[in-house]
C-alpha atoms as a PDB file:
ATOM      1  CA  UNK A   1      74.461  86.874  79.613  1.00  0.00           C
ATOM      2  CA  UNK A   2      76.307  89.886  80.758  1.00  0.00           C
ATOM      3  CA  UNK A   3      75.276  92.809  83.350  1.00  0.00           C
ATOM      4  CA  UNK A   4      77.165  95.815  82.342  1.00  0.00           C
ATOM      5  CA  UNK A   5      74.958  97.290  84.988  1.00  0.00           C
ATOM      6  CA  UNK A   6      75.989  94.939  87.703  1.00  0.00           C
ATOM      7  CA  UNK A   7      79.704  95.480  87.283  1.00  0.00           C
ATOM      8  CA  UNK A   8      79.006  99.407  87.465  1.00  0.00           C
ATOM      9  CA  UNK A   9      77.140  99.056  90.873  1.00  0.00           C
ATOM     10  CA  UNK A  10      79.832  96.527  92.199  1.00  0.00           C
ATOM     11  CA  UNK A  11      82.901  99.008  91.201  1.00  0.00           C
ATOM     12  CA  UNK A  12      81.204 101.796  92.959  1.00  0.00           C
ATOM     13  CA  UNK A  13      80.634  99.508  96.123  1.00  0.00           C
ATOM     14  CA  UNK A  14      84.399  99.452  95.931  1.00  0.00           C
ATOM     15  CA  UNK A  15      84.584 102.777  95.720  1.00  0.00           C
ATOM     16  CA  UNK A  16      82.370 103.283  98.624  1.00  0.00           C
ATOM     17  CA  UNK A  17      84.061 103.818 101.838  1.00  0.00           C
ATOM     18  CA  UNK A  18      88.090 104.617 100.703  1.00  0.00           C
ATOM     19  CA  UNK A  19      89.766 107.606 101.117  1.00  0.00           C
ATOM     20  CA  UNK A  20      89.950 109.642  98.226  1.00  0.00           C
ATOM     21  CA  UNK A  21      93.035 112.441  97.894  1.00  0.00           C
ATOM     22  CA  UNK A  22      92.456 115.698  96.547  1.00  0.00           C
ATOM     23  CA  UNK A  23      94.176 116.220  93.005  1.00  0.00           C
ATOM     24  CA  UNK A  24      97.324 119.074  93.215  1.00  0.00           C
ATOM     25  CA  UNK A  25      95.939 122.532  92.856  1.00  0.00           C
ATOM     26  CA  UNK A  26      97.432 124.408  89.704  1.00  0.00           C
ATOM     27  CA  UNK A  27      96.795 128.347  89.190  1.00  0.00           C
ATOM     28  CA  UNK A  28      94.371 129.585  87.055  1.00  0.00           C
ATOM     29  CA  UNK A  29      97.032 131.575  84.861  1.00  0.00           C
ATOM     30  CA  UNK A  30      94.637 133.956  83.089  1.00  0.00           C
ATOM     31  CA  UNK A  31      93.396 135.228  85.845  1.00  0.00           C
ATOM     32  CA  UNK A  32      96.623 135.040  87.368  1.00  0.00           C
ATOM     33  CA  UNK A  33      98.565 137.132  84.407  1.00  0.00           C
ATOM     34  CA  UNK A  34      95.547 139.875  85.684  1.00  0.00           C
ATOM     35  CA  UNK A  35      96.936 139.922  88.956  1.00  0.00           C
ATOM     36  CA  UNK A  36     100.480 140.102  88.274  1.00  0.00           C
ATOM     37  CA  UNK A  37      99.475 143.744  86.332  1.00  0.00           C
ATOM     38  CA  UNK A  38      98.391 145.071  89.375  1.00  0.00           C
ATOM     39  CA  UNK A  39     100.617 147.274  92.175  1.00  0.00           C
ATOM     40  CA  UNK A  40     100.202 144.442  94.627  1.00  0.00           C
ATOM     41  CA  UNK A  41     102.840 144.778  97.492  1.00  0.00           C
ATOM     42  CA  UNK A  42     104.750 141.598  99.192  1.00  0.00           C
ATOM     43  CA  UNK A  43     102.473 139.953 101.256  1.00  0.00           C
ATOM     44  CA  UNK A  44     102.694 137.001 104.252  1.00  0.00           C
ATOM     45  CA  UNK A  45     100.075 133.746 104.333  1.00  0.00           C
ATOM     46  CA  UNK A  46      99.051 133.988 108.180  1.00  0.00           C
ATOM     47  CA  UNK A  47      96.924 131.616 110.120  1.00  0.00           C
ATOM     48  CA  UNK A  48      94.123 129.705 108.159  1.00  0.00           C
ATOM     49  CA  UNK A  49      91.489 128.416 110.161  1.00  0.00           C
ATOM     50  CA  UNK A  50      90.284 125.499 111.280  1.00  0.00           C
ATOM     51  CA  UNK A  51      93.290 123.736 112.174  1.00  0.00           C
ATOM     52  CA  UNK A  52      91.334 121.158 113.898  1.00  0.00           C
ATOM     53  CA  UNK A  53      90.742 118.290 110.960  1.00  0.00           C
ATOM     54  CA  UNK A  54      87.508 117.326 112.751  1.00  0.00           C
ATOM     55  CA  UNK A  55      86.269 120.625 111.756  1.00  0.00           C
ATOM     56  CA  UNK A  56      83.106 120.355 110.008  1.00  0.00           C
ATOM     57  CA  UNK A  57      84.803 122.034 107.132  1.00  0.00           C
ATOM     58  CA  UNK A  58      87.421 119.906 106.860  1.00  0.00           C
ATOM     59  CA  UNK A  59      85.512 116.715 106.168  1.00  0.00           C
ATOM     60  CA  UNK A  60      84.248 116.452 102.750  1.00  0.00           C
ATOM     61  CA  UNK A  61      81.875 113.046 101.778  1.00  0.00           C
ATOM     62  CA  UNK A  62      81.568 111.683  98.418  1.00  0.00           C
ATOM     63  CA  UNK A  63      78.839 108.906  98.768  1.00  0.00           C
ATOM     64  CA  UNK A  64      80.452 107.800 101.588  1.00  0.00           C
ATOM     65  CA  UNK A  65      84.078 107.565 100.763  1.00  0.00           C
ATOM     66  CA  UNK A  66      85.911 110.565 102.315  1.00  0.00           C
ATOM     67  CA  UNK A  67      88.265 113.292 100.329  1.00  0.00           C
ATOM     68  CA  UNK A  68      90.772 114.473 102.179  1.00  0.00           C
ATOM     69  CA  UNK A  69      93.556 116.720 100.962  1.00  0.00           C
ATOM     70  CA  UNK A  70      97.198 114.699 100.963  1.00  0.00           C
ATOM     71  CA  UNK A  71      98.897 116.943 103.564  1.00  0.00           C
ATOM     72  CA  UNK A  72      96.816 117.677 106.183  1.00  0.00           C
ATOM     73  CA  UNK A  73      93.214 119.882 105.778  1.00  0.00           C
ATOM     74  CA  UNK A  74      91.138 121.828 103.663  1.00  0.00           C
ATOM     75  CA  UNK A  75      92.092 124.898 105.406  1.00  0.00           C
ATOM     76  CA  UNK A  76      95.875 123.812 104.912  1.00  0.00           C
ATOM     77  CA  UNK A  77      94.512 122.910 101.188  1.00  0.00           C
ATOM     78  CA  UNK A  78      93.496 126.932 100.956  1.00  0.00           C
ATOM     79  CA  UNK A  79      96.496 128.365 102.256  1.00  0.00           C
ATOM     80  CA  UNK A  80      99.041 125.997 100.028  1.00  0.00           C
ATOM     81  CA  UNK A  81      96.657 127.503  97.256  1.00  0.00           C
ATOM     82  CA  UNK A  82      97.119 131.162  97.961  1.00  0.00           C
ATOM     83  CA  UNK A  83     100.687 130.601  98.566  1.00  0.00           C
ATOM     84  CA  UNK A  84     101.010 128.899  95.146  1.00  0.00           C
ATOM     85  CA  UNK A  85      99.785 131.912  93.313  1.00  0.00           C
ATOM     86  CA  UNK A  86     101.218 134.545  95.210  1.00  0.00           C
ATOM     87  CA  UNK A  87     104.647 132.969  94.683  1.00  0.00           C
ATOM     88  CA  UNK A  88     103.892 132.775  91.108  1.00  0.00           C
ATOM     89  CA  UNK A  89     103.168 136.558  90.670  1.00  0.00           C
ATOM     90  CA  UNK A  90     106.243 137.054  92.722  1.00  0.00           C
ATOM     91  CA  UNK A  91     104.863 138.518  95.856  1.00  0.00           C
ATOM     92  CA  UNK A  92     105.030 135.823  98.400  1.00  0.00           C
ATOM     93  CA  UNK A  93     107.472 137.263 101.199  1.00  0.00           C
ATOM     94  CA  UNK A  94     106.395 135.391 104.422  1.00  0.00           C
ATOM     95  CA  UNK A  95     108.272 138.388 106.588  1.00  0.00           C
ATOM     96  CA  UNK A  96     105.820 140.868 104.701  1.00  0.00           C
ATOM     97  CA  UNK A  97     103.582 143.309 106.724  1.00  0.00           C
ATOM     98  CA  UNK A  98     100.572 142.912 105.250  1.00  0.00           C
ATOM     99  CA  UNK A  99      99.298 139.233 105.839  1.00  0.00           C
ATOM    100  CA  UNK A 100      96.738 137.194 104.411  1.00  0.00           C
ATOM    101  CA  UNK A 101      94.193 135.444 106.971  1.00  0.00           C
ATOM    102  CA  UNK A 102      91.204 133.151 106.523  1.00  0.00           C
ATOM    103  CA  UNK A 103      88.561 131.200 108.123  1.00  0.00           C
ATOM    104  CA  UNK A 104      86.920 128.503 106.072  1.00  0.00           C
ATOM    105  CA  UNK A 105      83.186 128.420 106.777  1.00  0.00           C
ATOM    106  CA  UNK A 106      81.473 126.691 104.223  1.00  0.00           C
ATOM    107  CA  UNK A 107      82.991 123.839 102.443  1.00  0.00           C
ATOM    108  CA  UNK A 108      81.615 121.062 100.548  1.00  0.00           C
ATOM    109  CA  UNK A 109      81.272 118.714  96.831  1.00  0.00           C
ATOM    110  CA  UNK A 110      77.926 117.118  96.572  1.00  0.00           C
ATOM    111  CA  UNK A 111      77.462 114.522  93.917  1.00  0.00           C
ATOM    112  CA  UNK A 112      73.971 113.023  95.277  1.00  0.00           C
ATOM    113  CA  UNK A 113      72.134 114.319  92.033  1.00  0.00           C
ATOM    114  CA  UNK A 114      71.941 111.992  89.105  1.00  0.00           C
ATOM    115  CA  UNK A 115      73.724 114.098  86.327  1.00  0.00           C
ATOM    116  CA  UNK A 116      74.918 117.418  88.175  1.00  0.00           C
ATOM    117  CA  UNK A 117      77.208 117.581  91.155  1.00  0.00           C
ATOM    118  CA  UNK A 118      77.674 121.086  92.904  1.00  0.00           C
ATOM    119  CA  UNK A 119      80.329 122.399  95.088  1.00  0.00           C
ATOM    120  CA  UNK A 120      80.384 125.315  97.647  1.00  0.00           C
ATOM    121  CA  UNK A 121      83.738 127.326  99.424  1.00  0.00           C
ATOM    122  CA  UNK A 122      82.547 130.069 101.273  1.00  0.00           C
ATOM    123  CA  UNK A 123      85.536 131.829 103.201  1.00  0.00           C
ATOM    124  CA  UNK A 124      86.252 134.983 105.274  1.00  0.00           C
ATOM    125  CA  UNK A 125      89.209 136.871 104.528  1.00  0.00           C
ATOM    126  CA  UNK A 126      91.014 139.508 106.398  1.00  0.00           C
ATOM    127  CA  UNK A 127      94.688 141.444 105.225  1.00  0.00           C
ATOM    128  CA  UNK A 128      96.024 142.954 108.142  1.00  0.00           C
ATOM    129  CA  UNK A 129      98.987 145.688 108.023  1.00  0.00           C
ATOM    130  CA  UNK A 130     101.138 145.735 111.006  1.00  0.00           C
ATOM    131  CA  UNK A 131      99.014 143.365 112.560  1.00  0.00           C
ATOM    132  CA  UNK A 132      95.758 145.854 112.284  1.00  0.00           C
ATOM    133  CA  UNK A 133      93.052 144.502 109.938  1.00  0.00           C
ATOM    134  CA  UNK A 134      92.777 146.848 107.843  1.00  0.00           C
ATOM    135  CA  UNK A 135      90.157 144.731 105.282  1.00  0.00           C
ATOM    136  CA  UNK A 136      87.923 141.640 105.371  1.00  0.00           C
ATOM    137  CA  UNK A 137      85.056 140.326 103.651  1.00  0.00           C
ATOM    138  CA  UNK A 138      83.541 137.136 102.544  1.00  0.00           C
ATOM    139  CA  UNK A 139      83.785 135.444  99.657  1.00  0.00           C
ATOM    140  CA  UNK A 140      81.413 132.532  98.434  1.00  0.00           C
ATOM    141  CA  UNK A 141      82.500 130.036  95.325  1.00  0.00           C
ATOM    142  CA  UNK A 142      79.898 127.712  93.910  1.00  0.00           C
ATOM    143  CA  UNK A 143      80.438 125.369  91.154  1.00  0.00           C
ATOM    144  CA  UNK A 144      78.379 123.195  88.823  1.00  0.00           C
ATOM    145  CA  UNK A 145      79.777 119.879  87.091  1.00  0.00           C
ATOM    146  CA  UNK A 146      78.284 116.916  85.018  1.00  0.00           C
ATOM    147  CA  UNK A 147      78.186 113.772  87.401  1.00  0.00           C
ATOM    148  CA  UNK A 148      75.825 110.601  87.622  1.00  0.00           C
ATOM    149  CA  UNK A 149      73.367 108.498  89.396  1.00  0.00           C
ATOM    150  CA  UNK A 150      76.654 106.102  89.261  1.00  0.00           C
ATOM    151  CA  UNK A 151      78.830 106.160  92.068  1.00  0.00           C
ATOM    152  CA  UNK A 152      81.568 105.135  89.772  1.00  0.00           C
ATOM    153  CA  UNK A 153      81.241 108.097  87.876  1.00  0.00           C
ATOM    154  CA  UNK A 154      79.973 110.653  90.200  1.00  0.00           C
ATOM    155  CA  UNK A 155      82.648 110.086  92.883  1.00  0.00           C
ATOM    156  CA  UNK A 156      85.728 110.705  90.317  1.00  0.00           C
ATOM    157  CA  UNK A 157      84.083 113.721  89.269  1.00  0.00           C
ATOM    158  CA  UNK A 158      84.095 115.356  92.742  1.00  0.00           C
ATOM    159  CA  UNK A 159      87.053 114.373  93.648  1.00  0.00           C
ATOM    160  CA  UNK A 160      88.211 116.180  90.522  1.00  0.00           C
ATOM    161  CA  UNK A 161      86.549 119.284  90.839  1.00  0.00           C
ATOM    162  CA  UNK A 162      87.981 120.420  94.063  1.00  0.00           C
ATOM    163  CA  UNK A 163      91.046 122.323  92.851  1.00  0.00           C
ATOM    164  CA  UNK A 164      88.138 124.582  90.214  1.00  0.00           C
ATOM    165  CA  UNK A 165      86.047 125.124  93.614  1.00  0.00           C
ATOM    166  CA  UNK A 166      89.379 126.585  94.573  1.00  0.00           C
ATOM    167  CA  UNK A 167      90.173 128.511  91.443  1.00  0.00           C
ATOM    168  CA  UNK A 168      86.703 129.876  91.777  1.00  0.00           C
ATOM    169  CA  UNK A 169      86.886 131.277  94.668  1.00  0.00           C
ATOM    170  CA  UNK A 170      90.567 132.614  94.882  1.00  0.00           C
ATOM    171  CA  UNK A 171      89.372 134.202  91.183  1.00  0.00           C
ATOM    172  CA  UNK A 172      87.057 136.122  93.154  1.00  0.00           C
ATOM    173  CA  UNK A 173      89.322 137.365  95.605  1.00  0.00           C
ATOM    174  CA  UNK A 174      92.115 138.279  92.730  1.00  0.00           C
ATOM    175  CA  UNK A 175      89.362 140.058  90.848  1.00  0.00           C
ATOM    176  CA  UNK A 176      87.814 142.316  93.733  1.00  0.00           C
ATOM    177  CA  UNK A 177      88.799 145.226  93.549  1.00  0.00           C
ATOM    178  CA  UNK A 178      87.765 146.422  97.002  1.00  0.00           C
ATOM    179  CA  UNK A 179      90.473 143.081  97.884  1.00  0.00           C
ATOM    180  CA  UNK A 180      93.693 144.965  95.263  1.00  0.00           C
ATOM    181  CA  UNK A 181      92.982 148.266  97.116  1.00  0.00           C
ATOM    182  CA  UNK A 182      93.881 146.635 100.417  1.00  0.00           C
ATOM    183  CA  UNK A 183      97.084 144.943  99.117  1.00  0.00           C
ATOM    184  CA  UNK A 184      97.967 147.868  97.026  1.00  0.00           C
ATOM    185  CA  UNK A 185     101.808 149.082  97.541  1.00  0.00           C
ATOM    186  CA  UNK A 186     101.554 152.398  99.331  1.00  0.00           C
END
């Protein structure tokens, strides 16, 4: 007699408890086409906070086994991100006067439900010009993804979702318009 059930439950015991990396983050390159139409002028990636990787924000939790990004935090995560795309579009220039700060403040993958797991970035960012803030505003990403009751399942799933929390919410940022007038070339 077999227990298909019992394996399931014993593989996500295993599970349970190791450290999980977060997958590579890769642009979203629709939205990132959008953005390379607009007058955007060079810009720097400043400070990205919390530094501290006991930051409440830097610890995410899936059923117990923690996901950490490969090198170093989520805030590090964030700024890698933003420093992807910008180099993509061809307006990374870290000697740039207008630089890119954030502060993460929310940041989290749940996949406690039993078929939906949800995820939450919520992030202040500020552009300063000549070191004068000249814009900031917060932006909020929440995403929705098919999971399980199974740990098996429903930790592989958040792990994977990550980079689209971050898509999400650097989508919002690229498509703000309020965010484009503030990076604008003069």
């Amino acid at each position: 007699m077999q227990y298909p059930l019992l394996g399931t439950l014993m593989a996500a015991v295993a599970l349970s408890g190791c450290a999980l990396g977060v997958p590579s983050y890769s642009p979203r390159y629709e939205v990132i086409d959008q953005l390379k139409t607009k007058p955007i002028s060079k810009l720097a990636v400043g400070d990205f906070q919390p530094v501290d990787p006991k930051a409440d924000v830097n610890h995410i939790t899936l059923r117990g086994s923690p996901l950490s990004p490969e090198n170093g935090t989520f805030s590090d995560y964030l700024e890698n991100a933003l420093r992807t795309d910008l180099t993509e579009i061809g307006v990374y220039d870290p000697a740039a006067g207008t630089r890119l700060d954030a502060t993460l403040l929310k940041n989290d993958i749940d996949v406690s439900g039993f078929s939906t797991g949800t995820g939450i970035l919520e992030v202040r960012l500020s552009v300063s010009k000549q070191s004068k803030i000249t814009f900031e505003k917060t932006y909020t990403a929440n995403t929705q993804f098919d999971s399980s009751f199974v740990g098996a399942v429903a930790i592989p799933k958040g792990q994977a979702e990550y980079p689209n929390l971050v898509r999400t919410l650097l989508q919002q940022v690229y498509l703000d318009a309020a965010f484009i007038e503030a990076v604008k070339k003069p």
